[in-house]
PDB file of N, CA and C in Angstrom:
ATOM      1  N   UNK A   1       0.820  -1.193   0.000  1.00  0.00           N
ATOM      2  CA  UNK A   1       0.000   0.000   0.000  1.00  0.00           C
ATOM      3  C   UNK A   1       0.864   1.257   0.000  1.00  0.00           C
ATOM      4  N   UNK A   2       2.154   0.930   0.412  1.00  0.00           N
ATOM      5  CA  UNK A   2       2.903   2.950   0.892  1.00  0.00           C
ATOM      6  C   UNK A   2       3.303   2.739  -0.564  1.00  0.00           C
ATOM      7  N   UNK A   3       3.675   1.797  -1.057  1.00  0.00           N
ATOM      8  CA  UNK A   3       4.179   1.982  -2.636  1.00  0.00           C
ATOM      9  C   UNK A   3       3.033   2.543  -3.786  1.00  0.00           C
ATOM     10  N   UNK A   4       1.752   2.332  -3.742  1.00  0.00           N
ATOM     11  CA  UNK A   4       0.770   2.787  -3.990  1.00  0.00           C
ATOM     12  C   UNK A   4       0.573   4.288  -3.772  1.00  0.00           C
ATOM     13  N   UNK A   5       0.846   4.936  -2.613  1.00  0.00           N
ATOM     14  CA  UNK A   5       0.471   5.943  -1.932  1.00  0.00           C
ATOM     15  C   UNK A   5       2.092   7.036  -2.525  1.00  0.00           C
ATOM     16  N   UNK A   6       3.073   6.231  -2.516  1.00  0.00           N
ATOM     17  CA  UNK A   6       4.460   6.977  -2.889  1.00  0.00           C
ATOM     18  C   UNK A   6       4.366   7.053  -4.324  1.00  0.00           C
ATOM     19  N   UNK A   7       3.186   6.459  -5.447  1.00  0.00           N
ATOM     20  CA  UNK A   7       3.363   6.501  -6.877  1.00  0.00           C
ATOM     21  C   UNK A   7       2.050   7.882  -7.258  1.00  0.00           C
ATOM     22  N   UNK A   8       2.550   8.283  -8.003  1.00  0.00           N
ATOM     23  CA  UNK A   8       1.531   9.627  -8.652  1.00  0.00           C
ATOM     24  C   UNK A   8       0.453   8.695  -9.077  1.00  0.00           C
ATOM     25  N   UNK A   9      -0.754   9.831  -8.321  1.00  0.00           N
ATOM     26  CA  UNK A   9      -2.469   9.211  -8.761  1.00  0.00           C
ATOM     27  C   UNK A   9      -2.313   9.158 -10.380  1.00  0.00           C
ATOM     28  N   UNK A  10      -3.131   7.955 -10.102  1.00  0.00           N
ATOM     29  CA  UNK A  10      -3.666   7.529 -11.730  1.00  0.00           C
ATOM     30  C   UNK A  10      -5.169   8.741 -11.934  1.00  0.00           C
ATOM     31  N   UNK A  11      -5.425   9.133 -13.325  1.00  0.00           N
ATOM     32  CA  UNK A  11      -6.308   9.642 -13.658  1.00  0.00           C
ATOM     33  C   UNK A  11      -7.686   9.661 -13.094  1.00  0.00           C
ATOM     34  N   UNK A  12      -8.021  10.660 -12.969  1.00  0.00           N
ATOM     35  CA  UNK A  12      -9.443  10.374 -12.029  1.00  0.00           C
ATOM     36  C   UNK A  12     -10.512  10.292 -12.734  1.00  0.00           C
ATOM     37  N   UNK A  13     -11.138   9.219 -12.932  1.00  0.00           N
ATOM     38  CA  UNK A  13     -13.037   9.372 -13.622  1.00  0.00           C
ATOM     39  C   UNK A  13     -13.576  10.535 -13.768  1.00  0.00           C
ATOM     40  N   UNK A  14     -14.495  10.340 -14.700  1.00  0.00           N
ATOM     41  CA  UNK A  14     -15.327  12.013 -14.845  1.00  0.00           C
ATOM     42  C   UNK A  14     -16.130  12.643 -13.740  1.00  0.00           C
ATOM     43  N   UNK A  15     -16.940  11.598 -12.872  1.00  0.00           N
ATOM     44  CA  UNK A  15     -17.162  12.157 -11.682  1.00  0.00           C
ATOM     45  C   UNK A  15     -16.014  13.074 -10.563  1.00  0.00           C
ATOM     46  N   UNK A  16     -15.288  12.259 -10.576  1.00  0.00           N
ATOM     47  CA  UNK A  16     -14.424  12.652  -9.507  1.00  0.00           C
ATOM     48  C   UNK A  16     -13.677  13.894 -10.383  1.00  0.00           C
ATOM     49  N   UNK A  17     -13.517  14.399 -11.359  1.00  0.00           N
ATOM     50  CA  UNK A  17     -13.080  15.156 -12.160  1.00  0.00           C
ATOM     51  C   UNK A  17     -14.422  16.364 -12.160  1.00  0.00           C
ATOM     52  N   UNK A  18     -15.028  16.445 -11.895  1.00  0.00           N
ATOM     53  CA  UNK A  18     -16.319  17.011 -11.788  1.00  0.00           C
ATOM     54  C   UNK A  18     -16.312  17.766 -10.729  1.00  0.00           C
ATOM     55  N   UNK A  19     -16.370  16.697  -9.321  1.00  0.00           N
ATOM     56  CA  UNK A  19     -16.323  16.732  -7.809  1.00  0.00           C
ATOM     57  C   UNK A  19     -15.077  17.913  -7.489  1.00  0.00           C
ATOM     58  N   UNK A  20     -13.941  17.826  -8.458  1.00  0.00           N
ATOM     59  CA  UNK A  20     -12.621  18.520  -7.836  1.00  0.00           C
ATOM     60  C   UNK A  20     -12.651  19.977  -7.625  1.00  0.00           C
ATOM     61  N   UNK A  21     -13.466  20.729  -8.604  1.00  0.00           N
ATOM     62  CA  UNK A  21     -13.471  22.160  -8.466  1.00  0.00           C
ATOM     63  C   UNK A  21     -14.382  22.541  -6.870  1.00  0.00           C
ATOM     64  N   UNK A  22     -15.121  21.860  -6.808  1.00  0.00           N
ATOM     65  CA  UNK A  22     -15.984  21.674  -5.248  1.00  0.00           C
ATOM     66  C   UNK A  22     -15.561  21.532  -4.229  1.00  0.00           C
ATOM     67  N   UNK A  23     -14.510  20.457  -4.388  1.00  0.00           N
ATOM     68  CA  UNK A  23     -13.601  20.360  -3.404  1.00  0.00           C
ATOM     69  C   UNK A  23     -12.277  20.938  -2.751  1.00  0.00           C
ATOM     70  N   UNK A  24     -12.149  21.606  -4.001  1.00  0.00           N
ATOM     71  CA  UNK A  24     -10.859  22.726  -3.891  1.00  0.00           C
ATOM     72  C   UNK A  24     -11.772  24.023  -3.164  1.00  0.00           C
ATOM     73  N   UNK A  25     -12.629  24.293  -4.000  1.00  0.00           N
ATOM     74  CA  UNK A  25     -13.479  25.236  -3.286  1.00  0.00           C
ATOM     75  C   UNK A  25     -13.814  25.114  -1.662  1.00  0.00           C
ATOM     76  N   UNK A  26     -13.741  24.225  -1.493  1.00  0.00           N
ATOM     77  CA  UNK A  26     -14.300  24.256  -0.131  1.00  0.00           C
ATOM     78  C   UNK A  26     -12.737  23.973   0.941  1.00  0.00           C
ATOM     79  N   UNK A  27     -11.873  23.380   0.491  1.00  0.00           N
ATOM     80  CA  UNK A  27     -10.251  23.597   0.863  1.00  0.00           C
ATOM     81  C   UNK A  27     -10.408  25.003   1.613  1.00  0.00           C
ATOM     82  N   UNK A  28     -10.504  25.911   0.118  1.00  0.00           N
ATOM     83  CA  UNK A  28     -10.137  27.511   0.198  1.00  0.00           C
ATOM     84  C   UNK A  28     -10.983  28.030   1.401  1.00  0.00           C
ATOM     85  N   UNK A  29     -12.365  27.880   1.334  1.00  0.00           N
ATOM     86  CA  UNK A  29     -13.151  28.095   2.183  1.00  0.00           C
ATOM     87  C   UNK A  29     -12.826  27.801   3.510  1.00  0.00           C
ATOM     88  N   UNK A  30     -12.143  26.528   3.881  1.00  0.00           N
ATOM     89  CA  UNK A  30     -11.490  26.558   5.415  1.00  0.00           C
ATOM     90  C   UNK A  30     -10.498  27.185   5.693  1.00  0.00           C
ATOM     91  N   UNK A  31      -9.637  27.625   4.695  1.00  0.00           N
ATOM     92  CA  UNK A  31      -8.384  28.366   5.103  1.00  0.00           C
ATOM     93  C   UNK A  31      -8.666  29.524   4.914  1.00  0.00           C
ATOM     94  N   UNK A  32      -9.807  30.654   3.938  1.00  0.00           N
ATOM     95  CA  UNK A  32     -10.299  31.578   4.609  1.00  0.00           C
ATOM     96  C   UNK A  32     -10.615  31.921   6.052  1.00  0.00           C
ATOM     97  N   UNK A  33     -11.584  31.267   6.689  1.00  0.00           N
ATOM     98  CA  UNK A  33     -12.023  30.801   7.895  1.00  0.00           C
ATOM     99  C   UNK A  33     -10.911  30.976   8.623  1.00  0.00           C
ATOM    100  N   UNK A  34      -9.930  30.014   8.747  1.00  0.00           N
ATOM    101  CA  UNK A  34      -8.873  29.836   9.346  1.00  0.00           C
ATOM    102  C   UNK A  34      -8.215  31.324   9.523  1.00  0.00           C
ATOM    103  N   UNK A  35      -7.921  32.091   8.702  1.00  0.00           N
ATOM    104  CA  UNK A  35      -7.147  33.309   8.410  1.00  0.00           C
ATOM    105  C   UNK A  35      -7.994  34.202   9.030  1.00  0.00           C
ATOM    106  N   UNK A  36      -9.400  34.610   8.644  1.00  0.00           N
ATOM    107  CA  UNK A  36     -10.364  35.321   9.206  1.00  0.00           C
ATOM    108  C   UNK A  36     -10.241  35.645  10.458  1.00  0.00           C
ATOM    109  N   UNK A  37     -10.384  33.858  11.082  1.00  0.00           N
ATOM    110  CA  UNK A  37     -10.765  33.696  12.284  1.00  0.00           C
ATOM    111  C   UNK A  37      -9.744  34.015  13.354  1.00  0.00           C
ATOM    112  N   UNK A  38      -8.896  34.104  12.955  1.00  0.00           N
ATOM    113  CA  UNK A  38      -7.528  34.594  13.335  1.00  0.00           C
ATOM    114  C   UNK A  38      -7.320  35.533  14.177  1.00  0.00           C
ATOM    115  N   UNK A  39      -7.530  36.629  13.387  1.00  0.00           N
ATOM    116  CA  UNK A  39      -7.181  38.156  13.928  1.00  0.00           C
ATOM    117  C   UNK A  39      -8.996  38.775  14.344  1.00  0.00           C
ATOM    118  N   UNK A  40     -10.028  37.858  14.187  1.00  0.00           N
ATOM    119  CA  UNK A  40     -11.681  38.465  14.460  1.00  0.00           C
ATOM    120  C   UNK A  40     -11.941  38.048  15.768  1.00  0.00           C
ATOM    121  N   UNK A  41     -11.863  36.647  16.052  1.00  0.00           N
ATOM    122  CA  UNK A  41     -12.354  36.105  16.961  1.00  0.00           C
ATOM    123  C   UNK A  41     -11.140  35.984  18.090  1.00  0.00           C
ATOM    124  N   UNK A  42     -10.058  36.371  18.588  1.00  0.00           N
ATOM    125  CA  UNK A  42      -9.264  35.979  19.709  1.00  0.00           C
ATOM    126  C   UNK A  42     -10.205  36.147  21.040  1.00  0.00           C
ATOM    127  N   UNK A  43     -10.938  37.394  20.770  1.00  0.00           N
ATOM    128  CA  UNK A  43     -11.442  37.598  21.823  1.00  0.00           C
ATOM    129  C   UNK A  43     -12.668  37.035  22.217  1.00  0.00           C
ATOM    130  N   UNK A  44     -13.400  35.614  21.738  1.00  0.00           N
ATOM    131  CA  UNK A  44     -14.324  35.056  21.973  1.00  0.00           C
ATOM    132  C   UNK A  44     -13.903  33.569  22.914  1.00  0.00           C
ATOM    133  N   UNK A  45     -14.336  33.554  23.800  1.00  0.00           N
ATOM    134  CA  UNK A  45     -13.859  33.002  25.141  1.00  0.00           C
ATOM    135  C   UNK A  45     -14.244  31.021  24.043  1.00  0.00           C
ATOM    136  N   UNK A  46     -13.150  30.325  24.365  1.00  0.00           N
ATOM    137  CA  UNK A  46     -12.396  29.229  24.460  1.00  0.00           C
ATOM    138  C   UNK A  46     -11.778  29.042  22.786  1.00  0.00           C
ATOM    139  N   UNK A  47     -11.648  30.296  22.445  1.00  0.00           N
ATOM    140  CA  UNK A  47     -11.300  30.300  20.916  1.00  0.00           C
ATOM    141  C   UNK A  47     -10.681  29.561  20.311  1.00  0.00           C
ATOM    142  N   UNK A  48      -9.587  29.007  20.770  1.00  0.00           N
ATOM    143  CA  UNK A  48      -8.479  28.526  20.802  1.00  0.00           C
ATOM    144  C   UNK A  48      -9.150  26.954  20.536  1.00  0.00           C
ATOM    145  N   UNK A  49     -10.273  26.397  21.375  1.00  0.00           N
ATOM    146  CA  UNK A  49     -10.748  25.221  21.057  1.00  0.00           C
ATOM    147  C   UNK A  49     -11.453  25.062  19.748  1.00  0.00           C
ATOM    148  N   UNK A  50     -12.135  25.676  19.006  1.00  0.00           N
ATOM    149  CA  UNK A  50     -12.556  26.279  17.700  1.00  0.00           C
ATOM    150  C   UNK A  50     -11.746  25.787  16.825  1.00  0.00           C
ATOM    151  N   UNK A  51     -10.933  26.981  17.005  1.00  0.00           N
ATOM    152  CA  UNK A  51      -9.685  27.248  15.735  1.00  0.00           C
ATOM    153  C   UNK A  51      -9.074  25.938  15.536  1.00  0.00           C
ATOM    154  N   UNK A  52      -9.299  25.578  16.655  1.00  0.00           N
ATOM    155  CA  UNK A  52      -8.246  23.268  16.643  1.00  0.00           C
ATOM    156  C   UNK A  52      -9.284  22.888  15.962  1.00  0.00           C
ATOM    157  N   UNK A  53     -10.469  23.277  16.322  1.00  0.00           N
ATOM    158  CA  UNK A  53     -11.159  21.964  15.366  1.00  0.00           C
ATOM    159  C   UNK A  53     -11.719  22.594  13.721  1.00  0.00           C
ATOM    160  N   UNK A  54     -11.466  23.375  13.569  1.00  0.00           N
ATOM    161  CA  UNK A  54     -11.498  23.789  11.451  1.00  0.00           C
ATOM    162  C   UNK A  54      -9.964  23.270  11.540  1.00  0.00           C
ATOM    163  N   UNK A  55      -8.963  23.363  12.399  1.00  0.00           N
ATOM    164  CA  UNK A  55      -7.364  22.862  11.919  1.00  0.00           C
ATOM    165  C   UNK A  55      -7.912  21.149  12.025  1.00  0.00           C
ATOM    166  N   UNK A  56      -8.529  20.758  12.588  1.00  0.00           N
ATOM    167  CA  UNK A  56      -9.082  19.224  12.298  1.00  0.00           C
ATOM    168  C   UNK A  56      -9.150  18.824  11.269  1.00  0.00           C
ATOM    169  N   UNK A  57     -10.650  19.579  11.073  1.00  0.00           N
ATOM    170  CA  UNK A  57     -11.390  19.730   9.884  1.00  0.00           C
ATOM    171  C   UNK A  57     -10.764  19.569   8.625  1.00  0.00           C
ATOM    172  N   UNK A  58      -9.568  20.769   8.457  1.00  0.00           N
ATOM    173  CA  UNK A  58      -8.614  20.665   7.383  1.00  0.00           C
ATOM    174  C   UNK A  58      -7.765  19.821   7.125  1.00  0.00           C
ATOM    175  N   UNK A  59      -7.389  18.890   7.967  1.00  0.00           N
ATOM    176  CA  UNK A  59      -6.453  17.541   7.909  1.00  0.00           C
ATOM    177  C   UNK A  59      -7.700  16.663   7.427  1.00  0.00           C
ATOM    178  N   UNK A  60      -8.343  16.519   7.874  1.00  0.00           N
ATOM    179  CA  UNK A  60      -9.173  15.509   7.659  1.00  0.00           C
ATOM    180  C   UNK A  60      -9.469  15.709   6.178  1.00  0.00           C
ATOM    181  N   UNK A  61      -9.721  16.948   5.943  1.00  0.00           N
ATOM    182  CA  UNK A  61     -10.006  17.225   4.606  1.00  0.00           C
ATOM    183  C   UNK A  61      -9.087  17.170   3.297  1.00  0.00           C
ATOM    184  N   UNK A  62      -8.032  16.987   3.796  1.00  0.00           N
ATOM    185  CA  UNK A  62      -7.142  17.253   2.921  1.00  0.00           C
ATOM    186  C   UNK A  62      -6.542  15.669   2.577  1.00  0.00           C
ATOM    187  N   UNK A  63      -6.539  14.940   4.041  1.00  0.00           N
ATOM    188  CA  UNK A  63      -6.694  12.955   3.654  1.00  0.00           C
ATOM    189  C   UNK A  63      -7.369  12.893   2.774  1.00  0.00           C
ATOM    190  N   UNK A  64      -8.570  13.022   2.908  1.00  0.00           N
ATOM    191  CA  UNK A  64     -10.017  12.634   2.390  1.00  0.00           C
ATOM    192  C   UNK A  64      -9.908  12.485   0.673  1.00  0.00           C
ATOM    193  N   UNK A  65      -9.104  14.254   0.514  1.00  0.00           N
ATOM    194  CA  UNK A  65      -8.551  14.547  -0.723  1.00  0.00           C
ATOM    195  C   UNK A  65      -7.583  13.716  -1.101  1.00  0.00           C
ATOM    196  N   UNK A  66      -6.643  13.713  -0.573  1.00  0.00           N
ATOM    197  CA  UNK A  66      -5.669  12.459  -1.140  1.00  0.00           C
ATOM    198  C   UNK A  66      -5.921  11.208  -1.364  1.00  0.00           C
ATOM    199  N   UNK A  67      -6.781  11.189  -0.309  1.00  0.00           N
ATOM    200  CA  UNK A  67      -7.184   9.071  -0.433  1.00  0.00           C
ATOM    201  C   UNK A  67      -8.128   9.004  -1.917  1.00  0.00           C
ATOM    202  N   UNK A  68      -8.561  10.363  -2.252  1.00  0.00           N
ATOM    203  CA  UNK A  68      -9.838  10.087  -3.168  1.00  0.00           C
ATOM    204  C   UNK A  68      -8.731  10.283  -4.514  1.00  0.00           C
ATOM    205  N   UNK A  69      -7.653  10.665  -4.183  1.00  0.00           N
ATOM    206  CA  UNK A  69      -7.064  10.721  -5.951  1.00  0.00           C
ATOM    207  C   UNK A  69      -6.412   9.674  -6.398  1.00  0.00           C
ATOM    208  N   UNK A  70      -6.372   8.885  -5.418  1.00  0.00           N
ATOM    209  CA  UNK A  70      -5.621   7.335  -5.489  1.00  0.00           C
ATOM    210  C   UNK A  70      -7.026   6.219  -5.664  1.00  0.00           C
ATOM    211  N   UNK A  71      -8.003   6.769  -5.515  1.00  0.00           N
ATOM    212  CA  UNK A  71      -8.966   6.083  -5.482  1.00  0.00           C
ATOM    213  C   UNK A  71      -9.534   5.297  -4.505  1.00  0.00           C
ATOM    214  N   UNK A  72      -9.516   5.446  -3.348  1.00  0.00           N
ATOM    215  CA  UNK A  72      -9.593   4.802  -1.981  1.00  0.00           C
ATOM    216  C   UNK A  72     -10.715   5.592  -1.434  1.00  0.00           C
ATOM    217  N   UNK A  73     -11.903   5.492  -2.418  1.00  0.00           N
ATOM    218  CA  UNK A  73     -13.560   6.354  -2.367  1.00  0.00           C
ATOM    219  C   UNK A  73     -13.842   5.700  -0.525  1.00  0.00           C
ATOM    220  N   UNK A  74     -13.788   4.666  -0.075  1.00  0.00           N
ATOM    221  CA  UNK A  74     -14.730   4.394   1.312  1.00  0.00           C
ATOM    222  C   UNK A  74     -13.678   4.982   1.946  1.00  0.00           C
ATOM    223  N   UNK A  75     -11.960   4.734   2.118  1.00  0.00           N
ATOM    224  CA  UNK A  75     -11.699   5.614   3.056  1.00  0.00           C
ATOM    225  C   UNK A  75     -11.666   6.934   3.085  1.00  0.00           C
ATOM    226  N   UNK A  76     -11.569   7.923   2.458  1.00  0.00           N
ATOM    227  CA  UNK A  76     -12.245   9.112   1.785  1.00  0.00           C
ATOM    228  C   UNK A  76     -13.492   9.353   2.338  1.00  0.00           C
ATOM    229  N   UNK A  77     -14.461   8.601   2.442  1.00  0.00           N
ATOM    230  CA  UNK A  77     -15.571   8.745   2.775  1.00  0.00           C
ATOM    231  C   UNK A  77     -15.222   9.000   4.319  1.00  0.00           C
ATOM    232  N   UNK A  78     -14.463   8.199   5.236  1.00  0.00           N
ATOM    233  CA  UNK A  78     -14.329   8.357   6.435  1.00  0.00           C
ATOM    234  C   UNK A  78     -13.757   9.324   7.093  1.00  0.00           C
ATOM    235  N   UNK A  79     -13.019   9.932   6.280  1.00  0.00           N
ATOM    236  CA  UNK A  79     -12.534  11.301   6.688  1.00  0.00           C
ATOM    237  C   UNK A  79     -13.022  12.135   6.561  1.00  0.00           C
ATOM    238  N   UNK A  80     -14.336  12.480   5.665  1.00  0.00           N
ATOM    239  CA  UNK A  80     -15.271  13.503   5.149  1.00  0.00           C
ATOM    240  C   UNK A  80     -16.046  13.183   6.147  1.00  0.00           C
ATOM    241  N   UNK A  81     -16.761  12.487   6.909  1.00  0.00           N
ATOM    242  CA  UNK A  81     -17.723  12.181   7.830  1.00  0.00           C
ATOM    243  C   UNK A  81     -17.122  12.938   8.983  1.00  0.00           C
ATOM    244  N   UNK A  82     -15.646  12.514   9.166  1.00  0.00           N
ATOM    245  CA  UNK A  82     -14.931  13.378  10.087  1.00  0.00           C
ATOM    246  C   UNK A  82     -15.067  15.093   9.871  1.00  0.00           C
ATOM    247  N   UNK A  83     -15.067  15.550   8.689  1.00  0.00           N
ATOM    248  CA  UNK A  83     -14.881  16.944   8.513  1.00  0.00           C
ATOM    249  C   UNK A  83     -16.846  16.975   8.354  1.00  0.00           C
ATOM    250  N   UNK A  84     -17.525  16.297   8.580  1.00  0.00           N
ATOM    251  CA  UNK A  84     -19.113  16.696   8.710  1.00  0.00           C
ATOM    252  C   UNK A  84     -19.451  16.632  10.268  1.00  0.00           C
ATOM    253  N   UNK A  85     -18.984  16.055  11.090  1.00  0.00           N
ATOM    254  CA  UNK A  85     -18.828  15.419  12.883  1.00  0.00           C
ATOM    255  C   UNK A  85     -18.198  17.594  13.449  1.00  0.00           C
ATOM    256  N   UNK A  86     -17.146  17.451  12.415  1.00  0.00           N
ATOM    257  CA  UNK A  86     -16.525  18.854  13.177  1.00  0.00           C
ATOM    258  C   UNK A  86     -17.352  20.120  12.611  1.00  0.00           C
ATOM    259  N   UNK A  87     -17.748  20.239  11.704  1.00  0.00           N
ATOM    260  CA  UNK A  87     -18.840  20.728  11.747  1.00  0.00           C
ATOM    261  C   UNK A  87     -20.204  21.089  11.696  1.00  0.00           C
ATOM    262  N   UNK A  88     -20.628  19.977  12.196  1.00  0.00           N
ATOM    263  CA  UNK A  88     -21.862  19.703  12.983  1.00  0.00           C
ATOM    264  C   UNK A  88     -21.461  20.163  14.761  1.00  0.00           C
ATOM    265  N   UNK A  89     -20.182  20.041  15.037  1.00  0.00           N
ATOM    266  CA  UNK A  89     -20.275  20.419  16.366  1.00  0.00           C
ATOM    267  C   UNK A  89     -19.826  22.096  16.426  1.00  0.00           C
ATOM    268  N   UNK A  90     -19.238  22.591  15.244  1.00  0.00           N
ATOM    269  CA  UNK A  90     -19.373  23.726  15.265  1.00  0.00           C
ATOM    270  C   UNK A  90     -20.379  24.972  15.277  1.00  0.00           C
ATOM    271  N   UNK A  91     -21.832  24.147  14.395  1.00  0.00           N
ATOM    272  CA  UNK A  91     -22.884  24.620  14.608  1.00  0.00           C
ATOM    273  C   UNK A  91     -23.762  24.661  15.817  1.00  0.00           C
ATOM    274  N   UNK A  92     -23.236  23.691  16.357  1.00  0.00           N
ATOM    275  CA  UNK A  92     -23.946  23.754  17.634  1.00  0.00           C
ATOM    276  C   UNK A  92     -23.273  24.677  18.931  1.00  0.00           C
ATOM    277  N   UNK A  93     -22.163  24.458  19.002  1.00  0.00           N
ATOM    278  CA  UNK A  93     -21.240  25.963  19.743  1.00  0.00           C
ATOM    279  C   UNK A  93     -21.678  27.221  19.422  1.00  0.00           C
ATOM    280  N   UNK A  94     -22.095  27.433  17.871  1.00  0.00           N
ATOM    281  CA  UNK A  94     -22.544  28.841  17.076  1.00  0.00           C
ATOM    282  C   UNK A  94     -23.624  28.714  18.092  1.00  0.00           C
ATOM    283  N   UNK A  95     -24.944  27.994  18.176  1.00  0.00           N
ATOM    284  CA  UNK A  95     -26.062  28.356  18.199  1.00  0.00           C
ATOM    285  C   UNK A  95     -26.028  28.054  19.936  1.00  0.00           C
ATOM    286  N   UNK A  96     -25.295  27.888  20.908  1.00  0.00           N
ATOM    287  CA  UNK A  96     -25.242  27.449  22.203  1.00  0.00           C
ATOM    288  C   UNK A  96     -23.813  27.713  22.711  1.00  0.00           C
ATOM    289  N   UNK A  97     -23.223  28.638  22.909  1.00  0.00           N
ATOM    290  CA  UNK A  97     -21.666  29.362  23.328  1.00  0.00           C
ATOM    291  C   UNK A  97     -21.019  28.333  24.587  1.00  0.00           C
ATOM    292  N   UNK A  98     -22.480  28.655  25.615  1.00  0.00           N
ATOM    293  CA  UNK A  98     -22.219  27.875  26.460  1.00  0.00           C
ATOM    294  C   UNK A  98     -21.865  26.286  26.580  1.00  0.00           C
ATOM    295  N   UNK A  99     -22.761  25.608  25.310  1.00  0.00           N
ATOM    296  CA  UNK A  99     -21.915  23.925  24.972  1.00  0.00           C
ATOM    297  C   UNK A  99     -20.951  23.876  24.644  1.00  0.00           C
ATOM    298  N   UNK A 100     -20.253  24.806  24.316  1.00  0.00           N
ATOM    299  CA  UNK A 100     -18.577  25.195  23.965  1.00  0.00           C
ATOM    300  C   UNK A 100     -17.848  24.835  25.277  1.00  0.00           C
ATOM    301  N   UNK A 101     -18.157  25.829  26.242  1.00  0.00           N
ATOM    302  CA  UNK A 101     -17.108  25.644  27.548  1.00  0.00           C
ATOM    303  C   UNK A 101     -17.511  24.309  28.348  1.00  0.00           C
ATOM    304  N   UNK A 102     -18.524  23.833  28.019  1.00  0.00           N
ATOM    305  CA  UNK A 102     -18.970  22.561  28.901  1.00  0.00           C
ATOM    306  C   UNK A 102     -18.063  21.568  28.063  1.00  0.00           C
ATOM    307  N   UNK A 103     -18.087  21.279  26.736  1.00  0.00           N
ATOM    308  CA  UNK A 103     -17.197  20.327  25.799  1.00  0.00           C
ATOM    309  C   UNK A 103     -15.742  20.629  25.901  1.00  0.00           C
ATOM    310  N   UNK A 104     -15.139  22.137  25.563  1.00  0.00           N
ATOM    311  CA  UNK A 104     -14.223  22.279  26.152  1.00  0.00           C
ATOM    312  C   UNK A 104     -13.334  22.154  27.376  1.00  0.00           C
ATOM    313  N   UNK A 105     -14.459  21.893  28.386  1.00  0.00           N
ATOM    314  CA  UNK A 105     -13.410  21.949  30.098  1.00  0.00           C
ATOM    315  C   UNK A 105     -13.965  19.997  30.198  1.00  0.00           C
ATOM    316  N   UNK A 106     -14.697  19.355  29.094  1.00  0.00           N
ATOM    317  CA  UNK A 106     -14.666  17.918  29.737  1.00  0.00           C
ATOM    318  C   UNK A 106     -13.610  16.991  29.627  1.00  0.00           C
ATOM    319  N   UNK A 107     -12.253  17.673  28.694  1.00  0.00           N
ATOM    320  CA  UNK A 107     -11.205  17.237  28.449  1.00  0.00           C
ATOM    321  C   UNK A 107     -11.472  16.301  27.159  1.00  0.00           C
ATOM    322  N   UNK A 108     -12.388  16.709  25.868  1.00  0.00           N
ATOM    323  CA  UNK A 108     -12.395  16.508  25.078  1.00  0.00           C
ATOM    324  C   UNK A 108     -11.038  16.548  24.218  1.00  0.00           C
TER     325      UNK A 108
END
């Protein structure tokens, strides 16, 4: 498998050739965020726990991306579930501040 993973992706199908501008798009979109969130939000109390999880988000996202150009669609899939888990819990911090510091101080 690392010999697989150390050889340049083979050509990607028309779907997945389709999928890529979407997915780059949405790359950019976390590292906006990331940059934004930077210098806007320091001063929003457990910030720091946040900002770790879009830096999650973006690893996960960026596997997800790699596993999918080698063609490894189910594990791909598992890392995208991961970057849907982090933000799904980001929406819920948005809409409840306070489930932030309760998740944050449980030693998550």
């Amino acid at each position: 498998m690392l010999e697989v993973l150390d050889s340049p992706p083979r050509p990607v199908g028309e779907l997945a050739a389709k999928a890529e501008p979407q997915l780059v798009s949405t790359l950019q979109a976390l590292l906006d965020l990331l940059d934004s969130g930077r210098e806007r939000l320091t001063h929003v109390p457990n910030f720091h726990v946040q900002y770790a999880l879009v830096y999650a988000a973006l690893d996960e996202f960026v596997a997800a991306l790699h596993l999918a150009q080698y063609r490894y669609y189910i594990q791909a899939n598992a890392h995208l579930r991961a970057v849907l888990e982090i933000a799904n819990l980001l929406q819920v911090f948005d809409a409840d501040s306070g489930l932030l510091t309760v998740w944050a101080g449980s030693g998550c």
